[in-house]
Protein backbone atom coordinates (compact mmCIF):
# COMPACT_ATOMS: atom_id res chain seq x y z
CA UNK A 1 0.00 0.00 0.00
CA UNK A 2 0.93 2.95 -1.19
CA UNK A 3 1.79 6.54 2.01
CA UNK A 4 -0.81 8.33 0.00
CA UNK A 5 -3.64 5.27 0.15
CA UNK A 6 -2.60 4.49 3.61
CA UNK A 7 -3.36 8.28 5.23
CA UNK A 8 -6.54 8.50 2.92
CA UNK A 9 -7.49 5.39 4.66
CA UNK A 10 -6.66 5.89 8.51
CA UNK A 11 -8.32 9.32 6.98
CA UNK A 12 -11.18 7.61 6.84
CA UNK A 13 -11.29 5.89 10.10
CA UNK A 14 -10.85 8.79 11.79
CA UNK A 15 -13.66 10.08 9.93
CA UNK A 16 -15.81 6.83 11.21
CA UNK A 17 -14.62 7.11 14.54
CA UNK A 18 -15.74 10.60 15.15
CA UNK A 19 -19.29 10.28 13.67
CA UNK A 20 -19.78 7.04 16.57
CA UNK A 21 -18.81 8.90 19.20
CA UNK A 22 -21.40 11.97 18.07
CA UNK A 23 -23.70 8.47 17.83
CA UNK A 24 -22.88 7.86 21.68
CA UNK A 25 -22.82 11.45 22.89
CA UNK A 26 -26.50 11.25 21.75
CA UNK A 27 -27.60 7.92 22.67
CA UNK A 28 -30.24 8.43 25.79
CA UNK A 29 -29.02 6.73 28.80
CA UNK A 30 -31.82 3.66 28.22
CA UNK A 31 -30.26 2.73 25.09
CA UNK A 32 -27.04 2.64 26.77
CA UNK A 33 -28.01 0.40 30.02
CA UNK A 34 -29.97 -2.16 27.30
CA UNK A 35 -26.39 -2.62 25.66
CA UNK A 36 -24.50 -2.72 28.55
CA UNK A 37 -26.80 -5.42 30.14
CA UNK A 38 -26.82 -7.08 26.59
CA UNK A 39 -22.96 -7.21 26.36
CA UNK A 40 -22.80 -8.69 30.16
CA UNK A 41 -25.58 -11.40 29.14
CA UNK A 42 -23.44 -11.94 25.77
CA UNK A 43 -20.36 -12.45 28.46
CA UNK A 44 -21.98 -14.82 30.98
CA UNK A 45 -23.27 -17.32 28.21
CA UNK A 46 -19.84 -17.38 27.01
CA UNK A 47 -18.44 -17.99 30.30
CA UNK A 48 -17.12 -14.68 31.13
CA UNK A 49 -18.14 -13.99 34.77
CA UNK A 50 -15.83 -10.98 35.63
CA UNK A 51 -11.87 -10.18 36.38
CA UNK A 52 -10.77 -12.57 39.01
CA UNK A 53 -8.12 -9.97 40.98
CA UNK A 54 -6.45 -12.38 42.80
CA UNK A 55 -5.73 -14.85 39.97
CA UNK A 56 -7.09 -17.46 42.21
CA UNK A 57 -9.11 -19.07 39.62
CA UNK A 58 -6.08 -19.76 37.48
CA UNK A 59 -3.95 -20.58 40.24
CA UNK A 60 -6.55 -23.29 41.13
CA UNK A 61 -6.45 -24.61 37.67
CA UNK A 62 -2.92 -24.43 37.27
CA UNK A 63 -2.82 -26.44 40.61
CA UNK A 64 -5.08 -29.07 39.50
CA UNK A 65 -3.50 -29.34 36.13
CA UNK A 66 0.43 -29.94 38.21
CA UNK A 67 -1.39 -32.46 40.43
CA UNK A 68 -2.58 -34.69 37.23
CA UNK A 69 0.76 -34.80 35.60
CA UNK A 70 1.96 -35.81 38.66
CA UNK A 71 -0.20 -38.99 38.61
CA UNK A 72 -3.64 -37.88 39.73
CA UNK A 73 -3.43 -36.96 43.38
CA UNK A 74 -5.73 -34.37 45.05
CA UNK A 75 -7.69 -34.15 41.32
CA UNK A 76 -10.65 -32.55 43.00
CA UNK A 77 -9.33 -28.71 43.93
């Protein structure tokens, strides 16, 4: 791609960019709650529950993971 077709088309982008955010500046605050709670519904039937902070989750799997390769023991945590 050629410097001239490249800025026309992060041009363009920008262009795209600033006409959504005039689209969310003027979206009334019901609109935005529906697509928030849609996005978190979207999230928990993929599995997505929220940021663990402590890592525990992952530690735990990581755990039970070490404990099979080391010949099954304590496979429940």
């Amino acid at each position: 791609m050629k410097k001239e077709a490249l800025l026309q088309y992060i041009g363009r982008w920008k262009e795209v960019d600033a006409i959504e955010l005039e689209e969310l500046r003027r979206m009334d605050i019901e609109t935005r709650l529906r697509r928030l709670v849609a996005l978190m519904q979207l999230g928990r039937s993929l599995g997505i529950t929220g940021k663990d902070p402590t890592g525990e989750r992952e530690i735990s799997e990581v755990r039970r993971r070490w404990c099979l390769l080391k010949g099954g023991i304590n496979e429940t945590r």
